[in-house]
N, C-alpha and C. Protein backbone atom coordinates (compact mmCIF):
# COMPACT_ATOMS: atom_id res chain seq x y z
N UNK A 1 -30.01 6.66 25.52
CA UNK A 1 -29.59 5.32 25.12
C UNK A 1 -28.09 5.31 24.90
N UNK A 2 -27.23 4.40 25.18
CA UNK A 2 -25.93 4.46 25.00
C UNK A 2 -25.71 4.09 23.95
N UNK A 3 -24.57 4.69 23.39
CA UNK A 3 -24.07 4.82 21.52
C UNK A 3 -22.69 3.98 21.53
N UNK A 4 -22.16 3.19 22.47
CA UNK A 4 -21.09 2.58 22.72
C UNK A 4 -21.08 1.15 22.59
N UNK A 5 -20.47 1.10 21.21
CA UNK A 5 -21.63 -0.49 20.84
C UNK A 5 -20.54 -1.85 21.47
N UNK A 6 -19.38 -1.22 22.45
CA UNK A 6 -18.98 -2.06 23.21
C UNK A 6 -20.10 -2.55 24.57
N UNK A 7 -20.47 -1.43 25.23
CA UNK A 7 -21.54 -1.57 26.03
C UNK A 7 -22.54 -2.02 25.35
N UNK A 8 -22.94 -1.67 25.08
CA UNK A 8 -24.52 -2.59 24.18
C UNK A 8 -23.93 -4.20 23.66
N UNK A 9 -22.81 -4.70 23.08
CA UNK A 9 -22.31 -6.03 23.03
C UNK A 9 -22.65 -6.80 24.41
N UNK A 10 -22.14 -6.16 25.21
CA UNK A 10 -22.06 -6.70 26.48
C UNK A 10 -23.24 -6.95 27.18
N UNK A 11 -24.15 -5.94 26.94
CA UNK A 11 -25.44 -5.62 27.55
C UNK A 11 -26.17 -6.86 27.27
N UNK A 12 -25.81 -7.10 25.76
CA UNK A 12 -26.51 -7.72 24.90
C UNK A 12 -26.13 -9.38 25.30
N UNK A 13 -25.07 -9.49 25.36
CA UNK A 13 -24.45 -10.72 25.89
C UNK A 13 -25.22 -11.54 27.37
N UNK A 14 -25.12 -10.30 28.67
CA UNK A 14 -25.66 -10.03 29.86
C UNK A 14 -26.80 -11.04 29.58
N UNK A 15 -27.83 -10.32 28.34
CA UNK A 15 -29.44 -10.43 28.88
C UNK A 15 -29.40 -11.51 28.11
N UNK A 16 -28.62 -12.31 27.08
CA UNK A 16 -28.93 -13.77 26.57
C UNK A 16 -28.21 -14.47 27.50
N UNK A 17 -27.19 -14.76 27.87
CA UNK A 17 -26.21 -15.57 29.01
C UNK A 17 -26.94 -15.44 30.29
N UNK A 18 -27.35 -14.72 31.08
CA UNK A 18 -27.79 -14.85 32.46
C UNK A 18 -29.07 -14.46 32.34
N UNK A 19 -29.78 -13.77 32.04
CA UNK A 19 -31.09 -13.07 32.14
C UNK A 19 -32.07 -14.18 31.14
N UNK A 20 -31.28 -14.77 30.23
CA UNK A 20 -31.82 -15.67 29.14
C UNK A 20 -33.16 -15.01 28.39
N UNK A 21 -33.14 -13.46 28.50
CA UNK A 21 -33.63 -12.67 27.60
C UNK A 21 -33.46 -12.08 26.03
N UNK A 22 -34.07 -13.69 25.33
CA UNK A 22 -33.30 -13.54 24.17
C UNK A 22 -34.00 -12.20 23.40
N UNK A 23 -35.42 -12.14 23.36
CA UNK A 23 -35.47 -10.80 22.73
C UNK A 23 -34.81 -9.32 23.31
N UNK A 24 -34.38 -9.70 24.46
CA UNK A 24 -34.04 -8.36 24.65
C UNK A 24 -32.77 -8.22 24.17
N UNK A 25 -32.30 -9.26 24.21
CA UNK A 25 -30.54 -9.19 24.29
C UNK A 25 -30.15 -8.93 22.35
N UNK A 26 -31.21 -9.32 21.56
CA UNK A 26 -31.49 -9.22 20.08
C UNK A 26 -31.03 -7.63 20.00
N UNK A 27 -32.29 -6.99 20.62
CA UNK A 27 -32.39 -5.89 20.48
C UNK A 27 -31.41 -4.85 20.69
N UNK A 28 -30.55 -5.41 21.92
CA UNK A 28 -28.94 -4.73 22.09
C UNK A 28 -28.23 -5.38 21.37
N UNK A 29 -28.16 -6.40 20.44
CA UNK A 29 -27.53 -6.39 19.39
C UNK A 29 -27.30 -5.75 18.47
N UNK A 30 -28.29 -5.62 18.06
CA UNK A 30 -29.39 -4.86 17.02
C UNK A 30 -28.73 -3.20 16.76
N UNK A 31 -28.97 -2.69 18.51
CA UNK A 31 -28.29 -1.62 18.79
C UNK A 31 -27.05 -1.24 18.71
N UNK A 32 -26.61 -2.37 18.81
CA UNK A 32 -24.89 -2.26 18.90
C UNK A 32 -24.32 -2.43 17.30
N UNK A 33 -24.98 -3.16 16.52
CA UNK A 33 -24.66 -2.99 15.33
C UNK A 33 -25.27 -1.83 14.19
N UNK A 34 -26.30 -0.89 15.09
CA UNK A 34 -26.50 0.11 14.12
C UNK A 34 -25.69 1.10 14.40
N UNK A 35 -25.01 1.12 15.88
CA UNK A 35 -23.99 2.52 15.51
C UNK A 35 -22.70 1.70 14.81
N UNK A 36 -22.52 0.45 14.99
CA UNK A 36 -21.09 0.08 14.37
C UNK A 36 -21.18 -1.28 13.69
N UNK A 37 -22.01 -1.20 12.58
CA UNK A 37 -22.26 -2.42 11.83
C UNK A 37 -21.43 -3.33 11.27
N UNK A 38 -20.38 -2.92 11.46
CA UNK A 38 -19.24 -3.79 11.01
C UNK A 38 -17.97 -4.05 12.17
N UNK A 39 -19.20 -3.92 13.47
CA UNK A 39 -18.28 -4.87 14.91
C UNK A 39 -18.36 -6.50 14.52
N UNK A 40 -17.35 -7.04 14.61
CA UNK A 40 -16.76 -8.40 14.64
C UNK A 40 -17.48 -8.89 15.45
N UNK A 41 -17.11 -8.33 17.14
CA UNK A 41 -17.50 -9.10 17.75
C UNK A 41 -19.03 -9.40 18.57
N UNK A 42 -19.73 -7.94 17.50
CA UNK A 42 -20.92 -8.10 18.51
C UNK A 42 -21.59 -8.85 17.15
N UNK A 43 -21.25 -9.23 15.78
CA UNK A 43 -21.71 -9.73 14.78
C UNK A 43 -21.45 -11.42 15.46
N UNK A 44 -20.13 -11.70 15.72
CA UNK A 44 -19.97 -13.02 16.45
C UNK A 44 -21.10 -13.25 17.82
N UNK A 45 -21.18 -12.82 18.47
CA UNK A 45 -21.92 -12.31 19.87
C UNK A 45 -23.83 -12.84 18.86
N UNK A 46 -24.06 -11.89 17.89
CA UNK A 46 -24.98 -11.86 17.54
C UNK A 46 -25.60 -13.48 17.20
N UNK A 47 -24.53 -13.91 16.07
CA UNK A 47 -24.94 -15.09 15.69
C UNK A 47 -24.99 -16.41 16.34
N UNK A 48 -24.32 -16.42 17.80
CA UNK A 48 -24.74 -17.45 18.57
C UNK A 48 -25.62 -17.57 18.82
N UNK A 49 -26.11 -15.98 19.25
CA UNK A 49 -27.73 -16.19 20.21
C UNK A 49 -28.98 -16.21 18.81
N UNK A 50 -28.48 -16.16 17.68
CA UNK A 50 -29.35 -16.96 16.36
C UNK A 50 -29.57 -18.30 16.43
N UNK A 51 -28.13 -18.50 16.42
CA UNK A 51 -27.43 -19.91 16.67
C UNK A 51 -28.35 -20.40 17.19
N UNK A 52 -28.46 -20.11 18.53
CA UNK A 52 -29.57 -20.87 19.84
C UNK A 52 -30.86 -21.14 19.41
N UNK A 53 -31.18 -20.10 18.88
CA UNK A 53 -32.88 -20.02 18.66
C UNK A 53 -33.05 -21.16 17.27
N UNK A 54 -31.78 -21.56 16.97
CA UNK A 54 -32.47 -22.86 15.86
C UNK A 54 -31.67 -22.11 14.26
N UNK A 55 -31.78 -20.70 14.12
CA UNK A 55 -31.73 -20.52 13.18
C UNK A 55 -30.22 -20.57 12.64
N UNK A 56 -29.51 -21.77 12.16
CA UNK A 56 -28.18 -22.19 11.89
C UNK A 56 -27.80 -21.37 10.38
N UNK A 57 -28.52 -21.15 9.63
CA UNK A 57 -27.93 -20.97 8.26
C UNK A 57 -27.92 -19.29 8.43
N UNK A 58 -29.00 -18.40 9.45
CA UNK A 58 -28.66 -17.42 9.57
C UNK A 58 -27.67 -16.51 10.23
N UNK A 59 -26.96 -17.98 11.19
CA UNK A 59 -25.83 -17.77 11.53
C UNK A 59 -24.86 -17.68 11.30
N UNK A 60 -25.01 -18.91 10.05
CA UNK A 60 -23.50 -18.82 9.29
C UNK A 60 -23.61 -17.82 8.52
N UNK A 61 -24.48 -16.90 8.09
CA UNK A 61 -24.09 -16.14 7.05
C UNK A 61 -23.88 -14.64 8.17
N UNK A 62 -24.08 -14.33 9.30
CA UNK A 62 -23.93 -13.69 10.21
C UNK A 62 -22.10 -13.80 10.20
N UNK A 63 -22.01 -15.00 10.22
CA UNK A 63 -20.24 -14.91 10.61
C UNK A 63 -19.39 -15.26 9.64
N UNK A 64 -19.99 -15.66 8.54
CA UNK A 64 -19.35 -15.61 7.37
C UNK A 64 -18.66 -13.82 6.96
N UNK A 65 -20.01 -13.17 7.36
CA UNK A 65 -19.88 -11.47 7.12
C UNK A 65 -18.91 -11.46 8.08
N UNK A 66 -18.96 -11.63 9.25
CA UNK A 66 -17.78 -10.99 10.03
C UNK A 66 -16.51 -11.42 9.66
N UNK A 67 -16.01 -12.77 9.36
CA UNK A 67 -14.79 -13.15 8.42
C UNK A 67 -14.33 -12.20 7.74
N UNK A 68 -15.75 -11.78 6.66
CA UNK A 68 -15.12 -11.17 5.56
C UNK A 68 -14.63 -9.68 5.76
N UNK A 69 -14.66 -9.38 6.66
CA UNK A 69 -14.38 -8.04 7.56
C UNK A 69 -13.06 -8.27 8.07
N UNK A 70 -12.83 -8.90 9.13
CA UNK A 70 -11.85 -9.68 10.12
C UNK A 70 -11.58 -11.01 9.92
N UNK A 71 -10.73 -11.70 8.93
CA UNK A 71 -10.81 -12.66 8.61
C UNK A 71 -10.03 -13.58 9.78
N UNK A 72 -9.07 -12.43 10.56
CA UNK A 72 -8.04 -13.47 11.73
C UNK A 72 -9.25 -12.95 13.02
N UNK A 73 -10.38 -12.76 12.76
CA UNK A 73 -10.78 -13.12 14.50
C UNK A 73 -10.75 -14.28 14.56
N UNK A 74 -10.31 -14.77 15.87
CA UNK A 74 -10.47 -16.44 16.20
C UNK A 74 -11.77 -16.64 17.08
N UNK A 75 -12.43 -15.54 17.56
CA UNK A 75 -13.77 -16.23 17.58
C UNK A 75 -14.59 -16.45 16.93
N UNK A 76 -14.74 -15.80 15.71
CA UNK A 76 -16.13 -15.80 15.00
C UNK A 76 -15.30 -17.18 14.11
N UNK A 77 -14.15 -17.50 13.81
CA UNK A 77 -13.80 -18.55 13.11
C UNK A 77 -14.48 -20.04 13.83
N UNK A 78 -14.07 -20.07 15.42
CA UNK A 78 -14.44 -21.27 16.08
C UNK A 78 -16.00 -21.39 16.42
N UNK A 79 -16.81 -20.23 16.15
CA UNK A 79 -18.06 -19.90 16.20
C UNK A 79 -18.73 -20.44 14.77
N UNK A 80 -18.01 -20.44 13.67
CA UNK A 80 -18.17 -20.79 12.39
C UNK A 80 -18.38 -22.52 12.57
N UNK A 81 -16.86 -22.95 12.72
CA UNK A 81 -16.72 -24.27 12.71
C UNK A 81 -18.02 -24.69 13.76
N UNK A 82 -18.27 -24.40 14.79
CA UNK A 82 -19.49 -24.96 15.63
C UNK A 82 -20.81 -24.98 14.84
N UNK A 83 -21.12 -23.79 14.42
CA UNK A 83 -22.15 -23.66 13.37
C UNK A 83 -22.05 -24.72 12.05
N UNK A 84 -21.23 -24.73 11.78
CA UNK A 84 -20.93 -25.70 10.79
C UNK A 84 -21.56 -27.04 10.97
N UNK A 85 -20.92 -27.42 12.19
CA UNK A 85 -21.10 -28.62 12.74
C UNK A 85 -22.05 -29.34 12.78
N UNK A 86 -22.95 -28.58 13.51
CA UNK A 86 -24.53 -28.18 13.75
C UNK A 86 -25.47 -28.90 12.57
N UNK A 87 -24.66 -27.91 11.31
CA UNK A 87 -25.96 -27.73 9.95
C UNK A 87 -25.36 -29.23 9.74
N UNK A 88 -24.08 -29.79 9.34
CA UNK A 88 -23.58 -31.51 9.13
C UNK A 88 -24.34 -31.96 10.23
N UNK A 89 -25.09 -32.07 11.32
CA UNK A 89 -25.50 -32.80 11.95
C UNK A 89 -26.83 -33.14 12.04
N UNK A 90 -27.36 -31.67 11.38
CA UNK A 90 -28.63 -31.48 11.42
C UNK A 90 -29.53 -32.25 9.40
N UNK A 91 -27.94 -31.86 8.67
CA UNK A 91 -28.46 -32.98 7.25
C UNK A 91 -28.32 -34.13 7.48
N UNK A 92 -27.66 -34.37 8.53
CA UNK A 92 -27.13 -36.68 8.31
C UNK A 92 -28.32 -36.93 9.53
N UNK A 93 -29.16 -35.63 10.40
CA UNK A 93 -30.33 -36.31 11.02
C UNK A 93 -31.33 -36.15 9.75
N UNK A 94 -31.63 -35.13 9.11
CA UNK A 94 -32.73 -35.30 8.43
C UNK A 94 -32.95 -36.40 7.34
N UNK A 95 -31.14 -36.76 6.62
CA UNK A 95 -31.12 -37.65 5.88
C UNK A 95 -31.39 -39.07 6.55
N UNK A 96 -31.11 -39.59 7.61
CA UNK A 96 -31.22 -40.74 8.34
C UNK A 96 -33.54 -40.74 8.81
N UNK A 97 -33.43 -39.76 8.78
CA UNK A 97 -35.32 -39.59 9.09
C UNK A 97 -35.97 -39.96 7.34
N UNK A 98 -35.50 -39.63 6.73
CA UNK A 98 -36.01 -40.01 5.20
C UNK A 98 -35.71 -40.79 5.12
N UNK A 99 -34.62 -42.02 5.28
CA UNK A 99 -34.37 -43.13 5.26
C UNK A 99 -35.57 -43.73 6.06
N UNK A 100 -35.89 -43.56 7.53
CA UNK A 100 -36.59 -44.24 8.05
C UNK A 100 -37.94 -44.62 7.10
N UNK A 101 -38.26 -42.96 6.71
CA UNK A 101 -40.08 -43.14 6.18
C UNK A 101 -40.35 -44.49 5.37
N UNK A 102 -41.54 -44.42 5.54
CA UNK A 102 -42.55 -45.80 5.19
C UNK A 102 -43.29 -45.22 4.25
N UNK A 103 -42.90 -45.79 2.91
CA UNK A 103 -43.55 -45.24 1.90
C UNK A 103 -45.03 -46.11 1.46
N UNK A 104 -45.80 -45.61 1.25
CA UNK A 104 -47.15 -46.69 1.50
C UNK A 104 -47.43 -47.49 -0.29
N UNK A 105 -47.68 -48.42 -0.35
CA UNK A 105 -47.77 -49.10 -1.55
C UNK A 105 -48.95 -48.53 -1.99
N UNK A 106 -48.88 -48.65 -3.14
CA UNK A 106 -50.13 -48.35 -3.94
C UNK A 106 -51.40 -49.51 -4.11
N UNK A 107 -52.63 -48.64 -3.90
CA UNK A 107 -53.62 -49.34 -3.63
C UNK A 107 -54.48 -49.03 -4.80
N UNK A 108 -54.64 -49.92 -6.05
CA UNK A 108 -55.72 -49.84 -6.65
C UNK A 108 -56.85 -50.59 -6.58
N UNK A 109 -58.35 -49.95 -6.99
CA UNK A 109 -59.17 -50.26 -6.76
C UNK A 109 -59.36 -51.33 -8.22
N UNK A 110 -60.07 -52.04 -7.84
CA UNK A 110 -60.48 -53.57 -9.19
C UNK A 110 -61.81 -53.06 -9.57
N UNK A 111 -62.11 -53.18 -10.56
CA UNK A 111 -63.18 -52.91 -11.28
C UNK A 111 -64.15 -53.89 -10.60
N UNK A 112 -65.50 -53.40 -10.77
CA UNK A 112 -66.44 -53.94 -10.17
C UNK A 112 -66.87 -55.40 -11.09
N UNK A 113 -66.91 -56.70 -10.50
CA UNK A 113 -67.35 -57.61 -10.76
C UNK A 113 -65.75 -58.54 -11.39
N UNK A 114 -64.48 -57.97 -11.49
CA UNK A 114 -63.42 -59.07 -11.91
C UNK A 114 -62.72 -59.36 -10.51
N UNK A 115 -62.68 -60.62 -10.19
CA UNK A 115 -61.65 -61.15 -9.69
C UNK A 115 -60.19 -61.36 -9.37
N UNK A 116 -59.42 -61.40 -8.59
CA UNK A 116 -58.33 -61.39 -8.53
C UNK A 116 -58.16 -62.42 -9.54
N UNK A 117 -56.82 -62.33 -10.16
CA UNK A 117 -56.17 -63.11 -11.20
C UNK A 117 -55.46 -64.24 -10.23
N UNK A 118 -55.70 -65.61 -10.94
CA UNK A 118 -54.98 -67.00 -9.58
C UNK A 118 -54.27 -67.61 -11.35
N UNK A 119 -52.91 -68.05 -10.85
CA UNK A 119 -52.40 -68.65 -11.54
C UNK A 119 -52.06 -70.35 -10.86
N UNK A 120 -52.42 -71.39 -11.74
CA UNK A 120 -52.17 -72.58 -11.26
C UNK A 120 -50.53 -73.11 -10.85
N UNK A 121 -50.56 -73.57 -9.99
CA UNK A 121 -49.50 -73.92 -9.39
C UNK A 121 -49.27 -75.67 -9.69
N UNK A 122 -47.78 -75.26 -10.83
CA UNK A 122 -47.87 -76.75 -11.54
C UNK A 122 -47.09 -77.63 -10.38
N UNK A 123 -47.60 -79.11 -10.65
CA UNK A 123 -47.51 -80.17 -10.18
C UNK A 123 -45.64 -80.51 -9.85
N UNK A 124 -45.35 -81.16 -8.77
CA UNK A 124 -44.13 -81.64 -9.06
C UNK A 124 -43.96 -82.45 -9.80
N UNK A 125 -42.57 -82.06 -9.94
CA UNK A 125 -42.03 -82.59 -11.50
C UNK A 125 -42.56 -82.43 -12.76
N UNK A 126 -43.42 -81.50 -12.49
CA UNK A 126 -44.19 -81.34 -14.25
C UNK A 126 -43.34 -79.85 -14.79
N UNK A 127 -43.04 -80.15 -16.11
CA UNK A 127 -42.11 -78.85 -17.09
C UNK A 127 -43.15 -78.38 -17.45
């Protein structure tokens, strides 16, 4: 197995970008960050293809870590801001879907044998 966690980045890149083998390409992630767990760029690399699969908050904290390592990479920064973006887009959809819901009125049941309550409807002009 190769220990060159530049090759394995790449590998890893390869099989999510063209092969669209996301578990595999995980797994050369995976690889690439156990010989060098504190690569920038296969941590950036990593959290897109999170990114993809939906999982946004595990991304940002994926590249939040690499920041805090390399705070001037400029990819994992513009990789951040996208992620960012994402999760603001993904609260003002969920908040706009709770707005929609239809909250159902409450239905009580009347005791057996009383009537709805009718109030008389006074006459015009009567105080």
């Amino acid at each position: 197995a190769p220990r060159d966690v530049g090759t394995l980045t790449n590998y890893g890149f390869f099989l999510a970008q063209i092969r669209h083998d996301d578990v595999a390409a995980e797994r050369m992630f995976a690889a690439a960050l156990k010989v060098d767990p504190a690569h920038v760029a296969t941590m950036s690399n990593h959290a897109l293809l999170v990114c993809s699969d939906g999982s946004l908050r595990r991304a940002e904290e994926i590249l939040i870590r690499a920041l805090a390592i390399q705070p001037d990479h400029v990819p994992s920064e513009k990789n951040l801001r996208f992620v960012r973006r994402l999760l603001e887009k993904q609260r003002i959809h969920l908040l706009s879907q709770r707005q929609r819901l239809q909250y159902p009125t409450a239905q009580y049941a009347r005791p057996a044998g009383v009537l709805a309550q009718t109030y008389p409807i006074a006459a015009a002009g009567a105080t």
